[in-house]
PDB file of N, CA and C in Angstrom:
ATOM      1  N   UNK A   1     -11.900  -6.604 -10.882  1.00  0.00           N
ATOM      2  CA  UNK A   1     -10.664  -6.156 -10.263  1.00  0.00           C
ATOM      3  C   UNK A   1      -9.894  -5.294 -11.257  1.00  0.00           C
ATOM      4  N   UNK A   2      -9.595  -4.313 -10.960  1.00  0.00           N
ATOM      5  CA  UNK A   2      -8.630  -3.299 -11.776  1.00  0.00           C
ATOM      6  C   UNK A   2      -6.765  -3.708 -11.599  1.00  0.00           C
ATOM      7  N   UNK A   3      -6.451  -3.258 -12.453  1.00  0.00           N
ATOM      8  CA  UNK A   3      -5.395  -3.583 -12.767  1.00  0.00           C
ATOM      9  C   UNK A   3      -4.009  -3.067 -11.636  1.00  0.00           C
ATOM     10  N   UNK A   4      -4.429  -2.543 -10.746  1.00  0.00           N
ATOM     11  CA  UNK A   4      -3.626  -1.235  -9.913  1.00  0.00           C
ATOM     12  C   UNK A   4      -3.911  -2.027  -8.374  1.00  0.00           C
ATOM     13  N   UNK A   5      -5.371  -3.188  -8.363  1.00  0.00           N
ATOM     14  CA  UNK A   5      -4.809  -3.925  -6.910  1.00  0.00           C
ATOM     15  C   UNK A   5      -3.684  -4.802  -7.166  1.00  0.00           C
ATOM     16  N   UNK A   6      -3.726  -5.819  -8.081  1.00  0.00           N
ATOM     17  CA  UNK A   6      -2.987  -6.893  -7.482  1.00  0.00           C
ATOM     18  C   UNK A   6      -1.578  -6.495  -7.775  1.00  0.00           C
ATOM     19  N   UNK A   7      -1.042  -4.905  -8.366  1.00  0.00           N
ATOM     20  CA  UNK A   7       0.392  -4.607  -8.226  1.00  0.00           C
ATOM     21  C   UNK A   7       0.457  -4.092  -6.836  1.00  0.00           C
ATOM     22  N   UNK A   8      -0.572  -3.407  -6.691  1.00  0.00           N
ATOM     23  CA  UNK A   8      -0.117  -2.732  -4.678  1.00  0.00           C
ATOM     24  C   UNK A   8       0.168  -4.054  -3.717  1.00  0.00           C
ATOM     25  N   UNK A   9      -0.681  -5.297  -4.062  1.00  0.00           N
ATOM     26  CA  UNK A   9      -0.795  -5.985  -2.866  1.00  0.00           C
ATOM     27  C   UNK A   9       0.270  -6.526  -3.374  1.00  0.00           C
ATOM     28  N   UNK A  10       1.513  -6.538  -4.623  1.00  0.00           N
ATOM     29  CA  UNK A  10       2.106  -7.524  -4.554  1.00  0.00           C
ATOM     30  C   UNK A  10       3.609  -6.211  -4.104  1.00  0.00           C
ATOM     31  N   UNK A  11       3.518  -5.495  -4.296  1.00  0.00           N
ATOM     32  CA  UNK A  11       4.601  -4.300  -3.910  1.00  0.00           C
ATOM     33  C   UNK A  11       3.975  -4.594  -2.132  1.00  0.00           C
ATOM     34  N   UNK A  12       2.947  -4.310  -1.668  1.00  0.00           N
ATOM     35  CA  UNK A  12       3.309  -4.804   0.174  1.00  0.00           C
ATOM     36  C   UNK A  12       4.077  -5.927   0.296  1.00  0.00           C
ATOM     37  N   UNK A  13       3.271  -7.273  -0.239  1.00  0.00           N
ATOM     38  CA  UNK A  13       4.406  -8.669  -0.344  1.00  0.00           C
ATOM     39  C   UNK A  13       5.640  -8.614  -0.130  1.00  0.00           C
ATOM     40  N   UNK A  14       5.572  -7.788  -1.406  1.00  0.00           N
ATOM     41  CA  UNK A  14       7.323  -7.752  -1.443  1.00  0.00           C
ATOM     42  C   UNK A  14       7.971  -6.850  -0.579  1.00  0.00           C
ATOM     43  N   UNK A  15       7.027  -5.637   0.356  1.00  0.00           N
ATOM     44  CA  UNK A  15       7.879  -5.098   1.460  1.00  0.00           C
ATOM     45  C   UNK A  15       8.125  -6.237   2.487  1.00  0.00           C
ATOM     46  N   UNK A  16       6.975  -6.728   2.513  1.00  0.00           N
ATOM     47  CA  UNK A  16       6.515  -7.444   4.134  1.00  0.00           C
ATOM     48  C   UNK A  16       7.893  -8.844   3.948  1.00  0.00           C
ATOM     49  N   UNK A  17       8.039  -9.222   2.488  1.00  0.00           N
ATOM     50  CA  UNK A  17       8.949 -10.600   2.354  1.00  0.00           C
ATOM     51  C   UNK A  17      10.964  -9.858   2.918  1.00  0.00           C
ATOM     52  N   UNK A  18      10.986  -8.265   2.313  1.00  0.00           N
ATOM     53  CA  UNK A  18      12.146  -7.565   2.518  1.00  0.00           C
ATOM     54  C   UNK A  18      12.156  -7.916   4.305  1.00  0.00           C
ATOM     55  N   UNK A  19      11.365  -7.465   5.124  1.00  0.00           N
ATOM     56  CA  UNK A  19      11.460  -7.697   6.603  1.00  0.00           C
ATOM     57  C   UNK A  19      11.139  -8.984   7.556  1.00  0.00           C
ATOM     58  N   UNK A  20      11.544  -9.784   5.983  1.00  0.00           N
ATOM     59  CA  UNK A  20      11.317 -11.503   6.909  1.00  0.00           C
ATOM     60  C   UNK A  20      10.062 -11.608   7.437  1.00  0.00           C
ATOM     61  N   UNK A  21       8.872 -10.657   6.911  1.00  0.00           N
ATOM     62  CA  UNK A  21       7.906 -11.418   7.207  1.00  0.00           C
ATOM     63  C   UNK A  21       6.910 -11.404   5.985  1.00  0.00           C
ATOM     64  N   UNK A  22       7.675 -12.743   5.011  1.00  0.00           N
ATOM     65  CA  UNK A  22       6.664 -13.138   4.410  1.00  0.00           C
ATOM     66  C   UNK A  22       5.293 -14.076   4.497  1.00  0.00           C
ATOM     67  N   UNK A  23       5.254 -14.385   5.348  1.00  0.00           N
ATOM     68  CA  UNK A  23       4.194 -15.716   6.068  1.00  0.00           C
ATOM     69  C   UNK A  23       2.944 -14.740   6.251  1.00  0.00           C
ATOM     70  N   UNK A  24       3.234 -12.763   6.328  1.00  0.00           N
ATOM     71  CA  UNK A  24       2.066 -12.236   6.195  1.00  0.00           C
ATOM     72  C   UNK A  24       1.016 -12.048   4.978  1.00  0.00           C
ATOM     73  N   UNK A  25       0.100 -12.364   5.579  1.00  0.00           N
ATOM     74  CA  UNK A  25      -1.168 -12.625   4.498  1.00  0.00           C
ATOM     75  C   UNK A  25      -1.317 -11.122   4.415  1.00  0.00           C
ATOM     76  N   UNK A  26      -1.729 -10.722   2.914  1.00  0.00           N
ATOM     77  CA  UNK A  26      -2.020  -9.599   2.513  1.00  0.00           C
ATOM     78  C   UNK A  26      -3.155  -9.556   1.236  1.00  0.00           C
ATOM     79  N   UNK A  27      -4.286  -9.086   2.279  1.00  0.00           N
ATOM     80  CA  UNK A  27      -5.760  -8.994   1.680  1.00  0.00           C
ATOM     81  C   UNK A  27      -6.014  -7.129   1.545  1.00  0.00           C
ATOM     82  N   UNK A  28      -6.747  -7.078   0.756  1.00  0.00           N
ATOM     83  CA  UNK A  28      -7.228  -5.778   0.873  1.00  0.00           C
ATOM     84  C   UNK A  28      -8.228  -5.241   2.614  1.00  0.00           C
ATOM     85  N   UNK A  29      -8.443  -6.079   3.170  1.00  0.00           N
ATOM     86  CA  UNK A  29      -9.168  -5.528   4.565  1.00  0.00           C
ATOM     87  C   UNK A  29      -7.881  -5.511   5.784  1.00  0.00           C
ATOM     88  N   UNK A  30      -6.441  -6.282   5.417  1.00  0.00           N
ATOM     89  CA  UNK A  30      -5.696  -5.526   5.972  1.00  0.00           C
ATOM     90  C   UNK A  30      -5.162  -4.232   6.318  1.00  0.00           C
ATOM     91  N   UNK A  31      -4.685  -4.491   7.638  1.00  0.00           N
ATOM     92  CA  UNK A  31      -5.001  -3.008   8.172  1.00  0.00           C
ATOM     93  C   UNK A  31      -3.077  -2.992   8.183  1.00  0.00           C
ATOM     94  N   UNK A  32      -2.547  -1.545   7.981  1.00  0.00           N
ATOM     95  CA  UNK A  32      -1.339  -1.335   7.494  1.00  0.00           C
ATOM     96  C   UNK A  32      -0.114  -1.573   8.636  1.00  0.00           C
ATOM     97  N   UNK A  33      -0.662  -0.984   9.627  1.00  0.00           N
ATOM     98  CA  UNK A  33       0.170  -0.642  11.347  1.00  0.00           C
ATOM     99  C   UNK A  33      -0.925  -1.827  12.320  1.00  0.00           C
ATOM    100  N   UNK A  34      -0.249  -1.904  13.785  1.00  0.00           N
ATOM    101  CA  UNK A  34      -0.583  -2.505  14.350  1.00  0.00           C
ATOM    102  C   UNK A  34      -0.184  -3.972  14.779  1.00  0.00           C
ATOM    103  N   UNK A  35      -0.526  -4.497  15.683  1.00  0.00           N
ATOM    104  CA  UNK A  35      -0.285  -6.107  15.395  1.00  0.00           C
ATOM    105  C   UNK A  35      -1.101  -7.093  15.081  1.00  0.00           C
ATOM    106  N   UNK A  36      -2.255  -6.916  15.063  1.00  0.00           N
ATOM    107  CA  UNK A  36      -3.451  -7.339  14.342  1.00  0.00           C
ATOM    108  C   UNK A  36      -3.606  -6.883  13.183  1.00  0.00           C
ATOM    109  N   UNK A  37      -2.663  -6.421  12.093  1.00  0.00           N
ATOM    110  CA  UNK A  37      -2.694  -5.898  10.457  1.00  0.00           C
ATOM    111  C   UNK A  37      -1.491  -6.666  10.134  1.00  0.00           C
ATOM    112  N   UNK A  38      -0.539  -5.508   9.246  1.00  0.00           N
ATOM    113  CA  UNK A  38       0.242  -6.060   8.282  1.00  0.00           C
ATOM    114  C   UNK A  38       1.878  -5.115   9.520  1.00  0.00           C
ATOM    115  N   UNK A  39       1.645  -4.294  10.365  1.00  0.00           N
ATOM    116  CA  UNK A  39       2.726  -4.321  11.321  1.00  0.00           C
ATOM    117  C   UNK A  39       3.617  -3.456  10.894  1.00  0.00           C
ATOM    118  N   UNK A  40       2.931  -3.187   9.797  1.00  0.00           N
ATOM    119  CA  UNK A  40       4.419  -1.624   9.223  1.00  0.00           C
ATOM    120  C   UNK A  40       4.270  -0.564  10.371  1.00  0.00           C
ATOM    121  N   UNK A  41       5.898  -0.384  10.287  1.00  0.00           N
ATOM    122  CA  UNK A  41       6.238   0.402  11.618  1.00  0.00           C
ATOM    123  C   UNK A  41       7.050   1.815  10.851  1.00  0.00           C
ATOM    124  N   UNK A  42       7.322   2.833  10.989  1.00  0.00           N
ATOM    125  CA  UNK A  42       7.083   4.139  10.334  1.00  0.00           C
ATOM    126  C   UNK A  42       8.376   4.211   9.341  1.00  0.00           C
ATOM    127  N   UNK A  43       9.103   3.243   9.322  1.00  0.00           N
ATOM    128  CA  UNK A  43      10.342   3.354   8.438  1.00  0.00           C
ATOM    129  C   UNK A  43       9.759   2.615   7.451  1.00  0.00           C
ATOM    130  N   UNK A  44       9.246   1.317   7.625  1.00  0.00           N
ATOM    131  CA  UNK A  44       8.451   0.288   6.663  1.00  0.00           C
ATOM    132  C   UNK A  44       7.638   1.274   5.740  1.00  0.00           C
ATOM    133  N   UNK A  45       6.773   2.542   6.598  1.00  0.00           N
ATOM    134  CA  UNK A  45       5.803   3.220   5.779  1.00  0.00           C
ATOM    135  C   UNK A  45       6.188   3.640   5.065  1.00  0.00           C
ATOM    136  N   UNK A  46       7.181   4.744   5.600  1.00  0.00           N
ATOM    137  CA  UNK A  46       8.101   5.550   4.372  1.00  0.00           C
ATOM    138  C   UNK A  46       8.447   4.707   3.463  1.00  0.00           C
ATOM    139  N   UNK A  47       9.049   3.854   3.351  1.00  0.00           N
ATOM    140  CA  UNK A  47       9.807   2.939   2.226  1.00  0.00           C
ATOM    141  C   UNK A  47       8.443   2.119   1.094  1.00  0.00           C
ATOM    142  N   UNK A  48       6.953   2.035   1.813  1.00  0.00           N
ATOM    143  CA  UNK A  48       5.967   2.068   1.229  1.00  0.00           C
ATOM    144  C   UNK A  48       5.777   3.292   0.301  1.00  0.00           C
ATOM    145  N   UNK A  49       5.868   4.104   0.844  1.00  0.00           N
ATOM    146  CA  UNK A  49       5.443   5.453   0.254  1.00  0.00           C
ATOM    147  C   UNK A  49       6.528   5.774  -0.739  1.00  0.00           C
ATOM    148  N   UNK A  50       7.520   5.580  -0.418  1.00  0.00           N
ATOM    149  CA  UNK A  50       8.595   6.054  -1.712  1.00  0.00           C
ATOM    150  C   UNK A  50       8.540   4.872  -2.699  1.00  0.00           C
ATOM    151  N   UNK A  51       8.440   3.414  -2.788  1.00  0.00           N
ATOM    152  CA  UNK A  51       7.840   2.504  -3.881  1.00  0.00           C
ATOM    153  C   UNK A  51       6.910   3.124  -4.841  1.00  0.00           C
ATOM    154  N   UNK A  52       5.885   3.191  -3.617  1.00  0.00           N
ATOM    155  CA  UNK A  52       4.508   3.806  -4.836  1.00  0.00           C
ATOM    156  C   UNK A  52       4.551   4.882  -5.586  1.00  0.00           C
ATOM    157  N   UNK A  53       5.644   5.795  -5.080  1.00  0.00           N
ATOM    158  CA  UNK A  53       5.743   7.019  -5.640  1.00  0.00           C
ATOM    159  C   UNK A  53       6.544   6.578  -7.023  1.00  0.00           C
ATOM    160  N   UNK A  54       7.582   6.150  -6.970  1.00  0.00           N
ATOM    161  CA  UNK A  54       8.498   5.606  -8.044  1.00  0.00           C
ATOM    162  C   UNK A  54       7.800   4.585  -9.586  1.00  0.00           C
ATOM    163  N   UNK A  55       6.681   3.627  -8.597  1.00  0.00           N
ATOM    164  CA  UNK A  55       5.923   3.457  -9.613  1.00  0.00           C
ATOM    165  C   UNK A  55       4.713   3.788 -10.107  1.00  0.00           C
ATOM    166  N   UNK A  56       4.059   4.748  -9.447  1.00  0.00           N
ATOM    167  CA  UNK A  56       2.773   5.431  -9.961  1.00  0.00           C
ATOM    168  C   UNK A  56       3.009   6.743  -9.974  1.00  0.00           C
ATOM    169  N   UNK A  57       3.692   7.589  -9.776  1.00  0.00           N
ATOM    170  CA  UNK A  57       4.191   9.106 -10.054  1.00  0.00           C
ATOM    171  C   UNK A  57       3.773   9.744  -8.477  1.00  0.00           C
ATOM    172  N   UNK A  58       3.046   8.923  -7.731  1.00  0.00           N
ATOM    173  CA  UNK A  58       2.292   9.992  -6.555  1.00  0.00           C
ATOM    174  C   UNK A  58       1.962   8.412  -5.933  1.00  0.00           C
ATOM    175  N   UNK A  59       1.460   9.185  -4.530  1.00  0.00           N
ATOM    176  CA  UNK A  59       1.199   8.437  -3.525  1.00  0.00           C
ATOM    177  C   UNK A  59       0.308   8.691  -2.280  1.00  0.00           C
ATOM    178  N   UNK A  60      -0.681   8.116  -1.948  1.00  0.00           N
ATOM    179  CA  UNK A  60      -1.741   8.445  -0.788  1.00  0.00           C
ATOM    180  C   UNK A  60      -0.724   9.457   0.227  1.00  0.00           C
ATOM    181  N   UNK A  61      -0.020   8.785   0.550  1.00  0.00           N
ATOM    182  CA  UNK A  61       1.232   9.121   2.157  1.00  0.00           C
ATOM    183  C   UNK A  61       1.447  10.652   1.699  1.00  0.00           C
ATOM    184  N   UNK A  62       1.937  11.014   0.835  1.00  0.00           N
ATOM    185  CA  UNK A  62       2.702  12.235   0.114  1.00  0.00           C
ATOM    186  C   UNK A  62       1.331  13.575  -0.444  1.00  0.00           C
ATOM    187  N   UNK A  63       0.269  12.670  -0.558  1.00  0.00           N
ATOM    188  CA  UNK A  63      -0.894  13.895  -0.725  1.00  0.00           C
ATOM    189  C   UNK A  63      -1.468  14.244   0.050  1.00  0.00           C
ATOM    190  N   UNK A  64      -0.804  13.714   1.374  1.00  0.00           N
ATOM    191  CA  UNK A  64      -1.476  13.614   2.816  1.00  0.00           C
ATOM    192  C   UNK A  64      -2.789  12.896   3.556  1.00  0.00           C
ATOM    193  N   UNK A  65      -2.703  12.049   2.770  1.00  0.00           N
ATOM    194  CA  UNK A  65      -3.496  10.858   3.294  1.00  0.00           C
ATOM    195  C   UNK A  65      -2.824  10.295   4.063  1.00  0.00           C
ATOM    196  N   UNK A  66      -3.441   9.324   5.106  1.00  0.00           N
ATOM    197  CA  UNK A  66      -3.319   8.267   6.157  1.00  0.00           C
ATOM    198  C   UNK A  66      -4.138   7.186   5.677  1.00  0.00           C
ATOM    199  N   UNK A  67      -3.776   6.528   4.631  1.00  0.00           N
ATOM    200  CA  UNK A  67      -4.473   5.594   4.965  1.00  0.00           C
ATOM    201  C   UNK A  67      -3.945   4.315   5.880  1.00  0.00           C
ATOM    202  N   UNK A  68      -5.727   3.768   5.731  1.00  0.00           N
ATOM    203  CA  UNK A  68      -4.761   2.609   7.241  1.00  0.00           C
ATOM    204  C   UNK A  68      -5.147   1.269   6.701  1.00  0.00           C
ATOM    205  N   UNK A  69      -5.740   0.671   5.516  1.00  0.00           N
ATOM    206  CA  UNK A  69      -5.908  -0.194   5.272  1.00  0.00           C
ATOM    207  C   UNK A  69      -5.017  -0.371   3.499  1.00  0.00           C
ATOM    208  N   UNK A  70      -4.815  -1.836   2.818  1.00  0.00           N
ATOM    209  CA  UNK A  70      -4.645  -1.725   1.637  1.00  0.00           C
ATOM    210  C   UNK A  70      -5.568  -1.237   0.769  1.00  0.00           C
ATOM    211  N   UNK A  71      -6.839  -1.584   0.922  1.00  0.00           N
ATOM    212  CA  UNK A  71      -8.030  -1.397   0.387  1.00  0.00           C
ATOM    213  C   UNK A  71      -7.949   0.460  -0.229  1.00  0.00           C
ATOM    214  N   UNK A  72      -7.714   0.783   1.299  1.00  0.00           N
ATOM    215  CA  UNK A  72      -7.186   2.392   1.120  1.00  0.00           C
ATOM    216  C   UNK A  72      -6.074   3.047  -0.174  1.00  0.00           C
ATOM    217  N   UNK A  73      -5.010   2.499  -0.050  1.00  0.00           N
ATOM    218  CA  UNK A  73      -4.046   2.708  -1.067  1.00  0.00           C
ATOM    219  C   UNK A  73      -5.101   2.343  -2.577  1.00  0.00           C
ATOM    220  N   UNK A  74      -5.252   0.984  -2.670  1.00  0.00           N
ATOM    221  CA  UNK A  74      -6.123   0.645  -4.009  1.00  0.00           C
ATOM    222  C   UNK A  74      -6.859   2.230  -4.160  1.00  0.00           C
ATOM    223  N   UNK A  75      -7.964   2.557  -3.136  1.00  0.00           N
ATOM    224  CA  UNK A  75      -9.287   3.422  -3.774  1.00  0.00           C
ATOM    225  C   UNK A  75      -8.635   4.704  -3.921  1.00  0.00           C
ATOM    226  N   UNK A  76      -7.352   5.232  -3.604  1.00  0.00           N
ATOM    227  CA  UNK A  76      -6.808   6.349  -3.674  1.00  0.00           C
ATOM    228  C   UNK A  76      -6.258   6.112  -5.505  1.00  0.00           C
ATOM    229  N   UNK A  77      -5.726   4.860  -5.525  1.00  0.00           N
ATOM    230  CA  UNK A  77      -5.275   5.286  -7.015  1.00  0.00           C
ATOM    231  C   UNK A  77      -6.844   4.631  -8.162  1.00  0.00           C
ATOM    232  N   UNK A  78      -7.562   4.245  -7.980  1.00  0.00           N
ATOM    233  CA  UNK A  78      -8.742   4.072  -8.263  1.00  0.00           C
ATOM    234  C   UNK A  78      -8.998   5.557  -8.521  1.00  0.00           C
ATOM    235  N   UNK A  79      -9.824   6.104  -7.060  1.00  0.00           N
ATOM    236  CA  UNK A  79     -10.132   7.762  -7.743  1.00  0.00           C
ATOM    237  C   UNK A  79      -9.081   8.571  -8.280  1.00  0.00           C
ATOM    238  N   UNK A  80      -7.679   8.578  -8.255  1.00  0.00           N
ATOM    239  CA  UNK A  80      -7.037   9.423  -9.239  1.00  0.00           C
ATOM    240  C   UNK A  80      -6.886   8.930 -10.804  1.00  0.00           C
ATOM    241  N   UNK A  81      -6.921   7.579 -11.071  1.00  0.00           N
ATOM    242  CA  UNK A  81      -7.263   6.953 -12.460  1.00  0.00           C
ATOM    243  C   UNK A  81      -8.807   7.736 -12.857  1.00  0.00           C
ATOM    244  N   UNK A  82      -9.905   7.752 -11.927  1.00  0.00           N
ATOM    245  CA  UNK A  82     -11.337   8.197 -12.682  1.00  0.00           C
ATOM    246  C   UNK A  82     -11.441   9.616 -13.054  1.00  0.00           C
ATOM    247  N   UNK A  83     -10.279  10.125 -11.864  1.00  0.00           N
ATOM    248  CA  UNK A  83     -10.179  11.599 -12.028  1.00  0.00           C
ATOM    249  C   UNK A  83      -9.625  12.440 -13.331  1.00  0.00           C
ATOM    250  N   UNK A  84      -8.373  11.624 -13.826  1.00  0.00           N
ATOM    251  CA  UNK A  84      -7.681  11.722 -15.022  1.00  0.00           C
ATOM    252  C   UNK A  84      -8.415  11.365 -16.245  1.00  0.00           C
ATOM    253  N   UNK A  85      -9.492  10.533 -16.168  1.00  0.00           N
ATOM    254  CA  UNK A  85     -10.265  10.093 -17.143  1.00  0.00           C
ATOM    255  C   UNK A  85     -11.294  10.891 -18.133  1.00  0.00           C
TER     256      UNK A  85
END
């Protein structure tokens, strides 16, 4: 495990705990939107997207990615860590 999942999954936590719903489980095969995922609804996203930006300099959402799972966010800063390397 690299060092860059268990801060994303704990920055969702801590969105999902901001909207009273902390009781959501947050795995990397969660899916982001929906009601069968994690239920972020497009204000939730944005406020995702401006976190990550603040603490990693950049962000999937903002380079124009969609991603739709956590797993997604992880492999986006995964390949920009291998890329910089």
């Amino acid at each position: 495990m690299n060092e860059i999942e268990p801060r994303i999954v704990t920055i969702v936590k801590d969105l999902l705990e901001r909207s009273d719903r902390e009781e959501t489980s947050v795995s990397l095969g969660a899916t982001l939107h929906g009601d069968d995922g994690l239920g972020l609804d497009s204000l939730e996203t944005a406020e995702l997207s401006a976190i990550l930006e603040d603490e990693f300099g950049t962000d999937p959402f903002g380079a124009g990615l969609l991603p739709e799972t956590v797993a997604d966010i992880v492999a986006f800063y995964a390949d920009a860590t291998a890329a910089s390397a």
